[in-house]
PDB file of N, CA and C in Angstrom:
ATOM      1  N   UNK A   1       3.230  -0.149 -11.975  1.00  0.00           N
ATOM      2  CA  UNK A   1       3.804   0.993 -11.303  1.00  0.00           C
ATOM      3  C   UNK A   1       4.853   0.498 -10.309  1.00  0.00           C
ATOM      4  N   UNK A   2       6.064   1.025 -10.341  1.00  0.00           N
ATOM      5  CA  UNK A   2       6.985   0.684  -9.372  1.00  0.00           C
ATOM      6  C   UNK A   2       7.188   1.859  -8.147  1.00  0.00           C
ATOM      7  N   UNK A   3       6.839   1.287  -6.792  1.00  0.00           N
ATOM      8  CA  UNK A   3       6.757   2.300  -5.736  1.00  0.00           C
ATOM      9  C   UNK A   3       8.397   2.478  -4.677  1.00  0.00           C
ATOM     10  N   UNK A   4       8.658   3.339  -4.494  1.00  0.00           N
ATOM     11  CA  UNK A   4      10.197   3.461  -4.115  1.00  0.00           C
ATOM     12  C   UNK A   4       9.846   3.857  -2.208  1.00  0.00           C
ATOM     13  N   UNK A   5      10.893   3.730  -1.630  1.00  0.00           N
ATOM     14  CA  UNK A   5      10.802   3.913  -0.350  1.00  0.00           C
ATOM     15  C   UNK A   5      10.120   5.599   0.116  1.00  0.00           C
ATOM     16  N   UNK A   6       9.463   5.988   0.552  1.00  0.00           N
ATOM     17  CA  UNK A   6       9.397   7.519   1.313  1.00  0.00           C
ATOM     18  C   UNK A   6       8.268   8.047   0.088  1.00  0.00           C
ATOM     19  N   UNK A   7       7.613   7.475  -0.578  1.00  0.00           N
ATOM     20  CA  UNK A   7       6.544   7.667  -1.497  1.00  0.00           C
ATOM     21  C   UNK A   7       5.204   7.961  -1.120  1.00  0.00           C
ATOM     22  N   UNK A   8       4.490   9.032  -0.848  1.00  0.00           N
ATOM     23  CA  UNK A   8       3.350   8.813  -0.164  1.00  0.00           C
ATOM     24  C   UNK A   8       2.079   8.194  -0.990  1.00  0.00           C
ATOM     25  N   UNK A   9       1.110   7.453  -0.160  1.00  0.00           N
ATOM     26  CA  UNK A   9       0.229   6.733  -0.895  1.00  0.00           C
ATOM     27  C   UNK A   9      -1.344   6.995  -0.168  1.00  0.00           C
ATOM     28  N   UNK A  10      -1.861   6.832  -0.833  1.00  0.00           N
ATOM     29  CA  UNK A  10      -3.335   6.447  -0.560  1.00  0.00           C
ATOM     30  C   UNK A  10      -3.865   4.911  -0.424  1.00  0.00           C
ATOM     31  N   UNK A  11      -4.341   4.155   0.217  1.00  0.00           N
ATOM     32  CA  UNK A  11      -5.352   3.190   0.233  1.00  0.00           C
ATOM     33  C   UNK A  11      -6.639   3.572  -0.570  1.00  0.00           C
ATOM     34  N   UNK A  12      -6.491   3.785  -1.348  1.00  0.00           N
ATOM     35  CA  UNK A  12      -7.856   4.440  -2.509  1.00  0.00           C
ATOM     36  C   UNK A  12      -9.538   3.488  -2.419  1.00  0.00           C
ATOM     37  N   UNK A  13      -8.730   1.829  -2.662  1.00  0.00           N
ATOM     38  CA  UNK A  13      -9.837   1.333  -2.875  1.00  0.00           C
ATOM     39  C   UNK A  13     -10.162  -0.071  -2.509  1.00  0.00           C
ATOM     40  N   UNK A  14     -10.754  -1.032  -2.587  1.00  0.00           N
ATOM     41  CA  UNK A  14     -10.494  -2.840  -1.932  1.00  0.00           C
ATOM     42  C   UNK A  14      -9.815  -2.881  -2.759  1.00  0.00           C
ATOM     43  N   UNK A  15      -9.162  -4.106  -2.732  1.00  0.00           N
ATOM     44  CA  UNK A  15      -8.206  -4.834  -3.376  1.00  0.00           C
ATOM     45  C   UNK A  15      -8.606  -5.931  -3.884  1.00  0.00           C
ATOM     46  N   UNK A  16      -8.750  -6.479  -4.698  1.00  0.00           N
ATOM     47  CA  UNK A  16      -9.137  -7.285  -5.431  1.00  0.00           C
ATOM     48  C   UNK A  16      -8.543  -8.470  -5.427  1.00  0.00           C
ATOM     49  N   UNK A  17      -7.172  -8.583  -4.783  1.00  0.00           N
ATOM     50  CA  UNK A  17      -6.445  -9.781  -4.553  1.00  0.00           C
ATOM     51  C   UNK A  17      -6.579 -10.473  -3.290  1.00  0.00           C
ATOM     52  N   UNK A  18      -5.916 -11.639  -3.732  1.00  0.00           N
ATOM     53  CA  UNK A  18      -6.627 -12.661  -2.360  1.00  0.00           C
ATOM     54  C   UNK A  18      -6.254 -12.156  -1.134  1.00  0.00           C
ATOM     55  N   UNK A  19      -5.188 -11.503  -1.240  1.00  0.00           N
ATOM     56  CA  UNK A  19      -4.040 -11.706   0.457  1.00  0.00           C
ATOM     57  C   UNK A  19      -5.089 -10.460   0.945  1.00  0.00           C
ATOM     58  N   UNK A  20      -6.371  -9.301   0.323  1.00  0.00           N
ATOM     59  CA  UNK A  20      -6.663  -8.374   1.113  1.00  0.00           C
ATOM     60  C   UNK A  20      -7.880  -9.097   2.011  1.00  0.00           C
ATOM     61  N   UNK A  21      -7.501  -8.891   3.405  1.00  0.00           N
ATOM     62  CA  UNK A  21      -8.698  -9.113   4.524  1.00  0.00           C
ATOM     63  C   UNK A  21      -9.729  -8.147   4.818  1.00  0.00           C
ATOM     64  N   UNK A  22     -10.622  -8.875   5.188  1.00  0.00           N
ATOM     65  CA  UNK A  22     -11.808  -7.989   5.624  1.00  0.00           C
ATOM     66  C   UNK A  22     -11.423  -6.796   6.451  1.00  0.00           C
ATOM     67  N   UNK A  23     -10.450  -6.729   7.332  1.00  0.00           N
ATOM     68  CA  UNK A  23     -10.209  -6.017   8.594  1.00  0.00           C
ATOM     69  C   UNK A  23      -9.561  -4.672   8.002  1.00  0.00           C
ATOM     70  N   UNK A  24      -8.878  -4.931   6.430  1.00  0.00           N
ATOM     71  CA  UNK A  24      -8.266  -3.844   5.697  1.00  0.00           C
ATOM     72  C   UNK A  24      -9.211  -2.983   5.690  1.00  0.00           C
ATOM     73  N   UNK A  25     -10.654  -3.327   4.965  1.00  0.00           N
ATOM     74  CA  UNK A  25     -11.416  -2.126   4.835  1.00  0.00           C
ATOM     75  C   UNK A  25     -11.420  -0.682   5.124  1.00  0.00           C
ATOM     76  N   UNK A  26     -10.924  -1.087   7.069  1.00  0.00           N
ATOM     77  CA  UNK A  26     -11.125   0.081   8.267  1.00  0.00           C
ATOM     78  C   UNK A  26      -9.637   1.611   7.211  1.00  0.00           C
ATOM     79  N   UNK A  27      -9.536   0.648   6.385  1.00  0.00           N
ATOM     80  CA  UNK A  27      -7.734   1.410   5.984  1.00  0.00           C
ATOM     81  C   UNK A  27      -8.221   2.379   4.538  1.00  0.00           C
ATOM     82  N   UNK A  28      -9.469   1.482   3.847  1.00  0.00           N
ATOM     83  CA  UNK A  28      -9.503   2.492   2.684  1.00  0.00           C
ATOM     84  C   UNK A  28      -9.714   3.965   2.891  1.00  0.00           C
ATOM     85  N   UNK A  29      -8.984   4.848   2.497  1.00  0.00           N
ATOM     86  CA  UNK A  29      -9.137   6.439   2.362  1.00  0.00           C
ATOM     87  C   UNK A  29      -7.658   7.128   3.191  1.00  0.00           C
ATOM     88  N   UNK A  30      -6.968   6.053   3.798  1.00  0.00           N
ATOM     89  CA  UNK A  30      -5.869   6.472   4.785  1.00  0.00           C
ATOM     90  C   UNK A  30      -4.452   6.716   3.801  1.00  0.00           C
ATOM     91  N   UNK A  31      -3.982   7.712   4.775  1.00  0.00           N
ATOM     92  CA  UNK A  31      -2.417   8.116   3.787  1.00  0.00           C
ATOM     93  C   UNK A  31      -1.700   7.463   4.593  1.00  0.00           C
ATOM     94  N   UNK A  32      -0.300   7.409   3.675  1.00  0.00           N
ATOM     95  CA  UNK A  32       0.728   6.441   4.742  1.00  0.00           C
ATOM     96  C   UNK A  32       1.970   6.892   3.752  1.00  0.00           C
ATOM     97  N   UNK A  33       3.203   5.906   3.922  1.00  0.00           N
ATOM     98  CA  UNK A  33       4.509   6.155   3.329  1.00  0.00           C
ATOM     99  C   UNK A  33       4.988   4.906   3.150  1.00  0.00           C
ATOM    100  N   UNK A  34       5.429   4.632   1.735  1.00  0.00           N
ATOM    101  CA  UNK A  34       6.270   3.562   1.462  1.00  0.00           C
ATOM    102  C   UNK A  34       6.987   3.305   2.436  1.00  0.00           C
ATOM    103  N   UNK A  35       7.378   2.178   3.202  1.00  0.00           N
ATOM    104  CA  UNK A  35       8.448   2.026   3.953  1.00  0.00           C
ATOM    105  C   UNK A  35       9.329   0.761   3.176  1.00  0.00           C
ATOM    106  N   UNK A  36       8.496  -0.076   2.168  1.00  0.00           N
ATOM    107  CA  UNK A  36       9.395  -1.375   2.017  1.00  0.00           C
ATOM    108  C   UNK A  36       8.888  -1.647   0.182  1.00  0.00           C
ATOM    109  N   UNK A  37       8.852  -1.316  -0.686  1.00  0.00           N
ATOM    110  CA  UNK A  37       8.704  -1.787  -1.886  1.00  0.00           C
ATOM    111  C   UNK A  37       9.052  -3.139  -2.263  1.00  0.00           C
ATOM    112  N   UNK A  38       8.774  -3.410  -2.871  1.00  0.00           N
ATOM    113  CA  UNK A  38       9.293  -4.936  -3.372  1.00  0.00           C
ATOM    114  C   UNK A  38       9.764  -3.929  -4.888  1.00  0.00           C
ATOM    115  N   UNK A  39      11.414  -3.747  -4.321  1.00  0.00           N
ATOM    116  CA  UNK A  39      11.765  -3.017  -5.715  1.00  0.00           C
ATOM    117  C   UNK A  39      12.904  -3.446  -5.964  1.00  0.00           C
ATOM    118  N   UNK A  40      13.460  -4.993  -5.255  1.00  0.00           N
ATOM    119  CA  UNK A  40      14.005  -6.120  -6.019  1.00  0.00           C
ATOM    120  C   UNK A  40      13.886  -6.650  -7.125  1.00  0.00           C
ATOM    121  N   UNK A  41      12.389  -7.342  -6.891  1.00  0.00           N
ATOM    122  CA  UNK A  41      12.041  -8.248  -8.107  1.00  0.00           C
ATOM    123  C   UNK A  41      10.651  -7.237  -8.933  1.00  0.00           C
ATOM    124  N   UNK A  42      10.322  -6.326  -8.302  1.00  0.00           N
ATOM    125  CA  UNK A  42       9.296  -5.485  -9.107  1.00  0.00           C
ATOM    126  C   UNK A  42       8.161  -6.204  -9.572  1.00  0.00           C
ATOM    127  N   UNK A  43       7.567  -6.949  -8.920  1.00  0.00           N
ATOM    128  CA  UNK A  43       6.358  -8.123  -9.124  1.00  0.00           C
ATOM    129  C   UNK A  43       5.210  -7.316  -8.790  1.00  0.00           C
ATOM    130  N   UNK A  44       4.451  -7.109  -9.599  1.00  0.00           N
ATOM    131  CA  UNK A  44       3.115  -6.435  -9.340  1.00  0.00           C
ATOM    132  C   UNK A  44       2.246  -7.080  -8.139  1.00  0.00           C
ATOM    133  N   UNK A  45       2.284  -8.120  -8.139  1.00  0.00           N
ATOM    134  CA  UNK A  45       1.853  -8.717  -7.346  1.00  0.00           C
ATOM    135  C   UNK A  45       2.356  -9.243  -6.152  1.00  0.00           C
ATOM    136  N   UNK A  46       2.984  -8.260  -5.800  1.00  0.00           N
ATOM    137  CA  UNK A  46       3.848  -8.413  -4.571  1.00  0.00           C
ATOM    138  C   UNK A  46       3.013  -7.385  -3.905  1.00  0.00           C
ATOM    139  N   UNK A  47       3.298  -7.732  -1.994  1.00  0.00           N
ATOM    140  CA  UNK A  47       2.901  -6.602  -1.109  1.00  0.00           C
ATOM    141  C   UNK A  47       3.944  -5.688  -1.188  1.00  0.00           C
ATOM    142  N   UNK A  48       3.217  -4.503  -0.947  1.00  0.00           N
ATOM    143  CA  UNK A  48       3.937  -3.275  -0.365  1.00  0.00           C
ATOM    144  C   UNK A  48       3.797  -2.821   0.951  1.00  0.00           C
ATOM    145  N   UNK A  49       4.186  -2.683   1.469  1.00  0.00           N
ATOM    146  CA  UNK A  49       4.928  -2.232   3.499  1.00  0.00           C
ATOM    147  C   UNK A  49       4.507  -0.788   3.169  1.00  0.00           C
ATOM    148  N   UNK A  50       3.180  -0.482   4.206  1.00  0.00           N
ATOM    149  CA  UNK A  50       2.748   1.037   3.823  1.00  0.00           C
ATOM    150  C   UNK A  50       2.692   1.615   5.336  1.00  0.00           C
ATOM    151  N   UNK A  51       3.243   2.610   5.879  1.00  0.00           N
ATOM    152  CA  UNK A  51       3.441   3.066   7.489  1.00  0.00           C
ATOM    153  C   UNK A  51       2.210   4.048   7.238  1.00  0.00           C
ATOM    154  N   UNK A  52       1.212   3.375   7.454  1.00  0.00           N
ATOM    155  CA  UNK A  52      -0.259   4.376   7.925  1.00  0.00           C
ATOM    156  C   UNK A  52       0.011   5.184   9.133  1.00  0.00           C
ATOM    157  N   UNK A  53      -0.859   6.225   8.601  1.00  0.00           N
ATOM    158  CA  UNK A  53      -0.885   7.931   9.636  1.00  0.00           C
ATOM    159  C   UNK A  53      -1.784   7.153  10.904  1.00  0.00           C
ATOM    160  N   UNK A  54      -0.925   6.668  11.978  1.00  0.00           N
ATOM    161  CA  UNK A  54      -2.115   6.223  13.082  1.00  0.00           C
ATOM    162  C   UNK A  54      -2.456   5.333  13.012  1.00  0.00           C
ATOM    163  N   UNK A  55      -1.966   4.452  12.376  1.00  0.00           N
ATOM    164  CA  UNK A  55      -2.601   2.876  12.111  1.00  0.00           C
ATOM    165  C   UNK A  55      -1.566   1.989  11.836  1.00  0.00           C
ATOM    166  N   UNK A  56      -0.382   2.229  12.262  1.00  0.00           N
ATOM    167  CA  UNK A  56       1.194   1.580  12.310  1.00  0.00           C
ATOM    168  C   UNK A  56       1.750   1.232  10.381  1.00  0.00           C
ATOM    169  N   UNK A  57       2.172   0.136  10.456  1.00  0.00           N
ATOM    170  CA  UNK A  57       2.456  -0.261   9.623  1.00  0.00           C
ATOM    171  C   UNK A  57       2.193  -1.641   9.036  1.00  0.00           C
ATOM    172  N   UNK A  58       1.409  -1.802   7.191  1.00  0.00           N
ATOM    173  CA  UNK A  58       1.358  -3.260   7.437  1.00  0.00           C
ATOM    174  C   UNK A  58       1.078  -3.288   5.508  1.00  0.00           C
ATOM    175  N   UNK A  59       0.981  -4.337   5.026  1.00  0.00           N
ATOM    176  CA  UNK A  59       1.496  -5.023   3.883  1.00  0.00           C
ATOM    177  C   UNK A  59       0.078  -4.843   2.939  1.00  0.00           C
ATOM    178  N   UNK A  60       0.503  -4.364   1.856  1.00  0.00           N
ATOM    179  CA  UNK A  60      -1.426  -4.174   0.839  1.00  0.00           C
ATOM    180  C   UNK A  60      -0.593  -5.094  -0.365  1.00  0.00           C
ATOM    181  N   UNK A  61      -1.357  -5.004  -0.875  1.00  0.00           N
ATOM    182  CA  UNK A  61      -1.668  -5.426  -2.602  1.00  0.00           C
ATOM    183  C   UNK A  61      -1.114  -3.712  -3.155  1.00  0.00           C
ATOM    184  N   UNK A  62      -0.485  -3.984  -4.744  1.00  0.00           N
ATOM    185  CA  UNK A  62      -0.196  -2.510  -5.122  1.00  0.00           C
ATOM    186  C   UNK A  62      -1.862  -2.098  -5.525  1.00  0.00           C
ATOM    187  N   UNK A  63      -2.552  -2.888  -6.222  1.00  0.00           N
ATOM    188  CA  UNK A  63      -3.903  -2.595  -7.207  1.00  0.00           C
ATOM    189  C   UNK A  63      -4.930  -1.542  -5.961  1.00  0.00           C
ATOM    190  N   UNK A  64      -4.443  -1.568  -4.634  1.00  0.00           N
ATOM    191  CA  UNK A  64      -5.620  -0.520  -3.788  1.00  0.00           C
ATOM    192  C   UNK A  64      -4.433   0.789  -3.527  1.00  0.00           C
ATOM    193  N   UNK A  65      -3.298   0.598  -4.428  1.00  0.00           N
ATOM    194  CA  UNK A  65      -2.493   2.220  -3.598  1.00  0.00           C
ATOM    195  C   UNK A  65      -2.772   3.042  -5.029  1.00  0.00           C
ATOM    196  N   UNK A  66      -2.346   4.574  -4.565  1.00  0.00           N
ATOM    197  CA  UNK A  66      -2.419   5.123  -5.360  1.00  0.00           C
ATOM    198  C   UNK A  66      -1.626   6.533  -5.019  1.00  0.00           C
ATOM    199  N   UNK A  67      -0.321   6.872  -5.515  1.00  0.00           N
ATOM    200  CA  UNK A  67       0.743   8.176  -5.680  1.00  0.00           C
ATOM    201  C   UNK A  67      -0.147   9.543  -5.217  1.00  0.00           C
ATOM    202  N   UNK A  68       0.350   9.805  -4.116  1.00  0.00           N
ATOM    203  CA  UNK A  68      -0.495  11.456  -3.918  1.00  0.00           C
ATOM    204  C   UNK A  68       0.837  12.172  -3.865  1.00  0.00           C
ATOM    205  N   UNK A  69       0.422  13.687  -4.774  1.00  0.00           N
ATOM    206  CA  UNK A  69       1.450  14.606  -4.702  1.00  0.00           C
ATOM    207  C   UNK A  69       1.878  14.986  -3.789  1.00  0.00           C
ATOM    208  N   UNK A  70       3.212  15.572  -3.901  1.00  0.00           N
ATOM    209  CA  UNK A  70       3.910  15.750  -2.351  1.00  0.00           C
ATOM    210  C   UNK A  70       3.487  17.451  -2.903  1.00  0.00           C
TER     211      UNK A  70
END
């Protein structure tokens, strides 16, 4: 899935990749907004820059986001 800037997302679920920390947890179920895609090189396995509602902004794995309708 390729995610574009101003996209809203969910933190749905853990992440299964190495870079997710324990401290993410507090984040599963939170909405936020694309702010930074990696939609250069389109690497699945790249972070995505997600501006959480109240919880600033900070970098996931794509495999825990998930597209909520606008």
């Amino acid at each position: 899935m390729v995610f574009r800037r101003g996209q809203r997302v969910e933190i749905y679920r853990r992440s299964g990749d190495e870079s997710w920390e324990a401290y993410m947890d507090e984040y599963v179920g939170l909405h936020g907004l694309i702010t930074d895609p990696d939609n250069t090189i389109n690497d699945p396995d790249a972070l995505v820059e997600v501006s959480l509602v109240g919880k600033g902004t900070h970098r996931f794995p794509q495999d825990c986001l998930r597209l909520l309708e606008d």
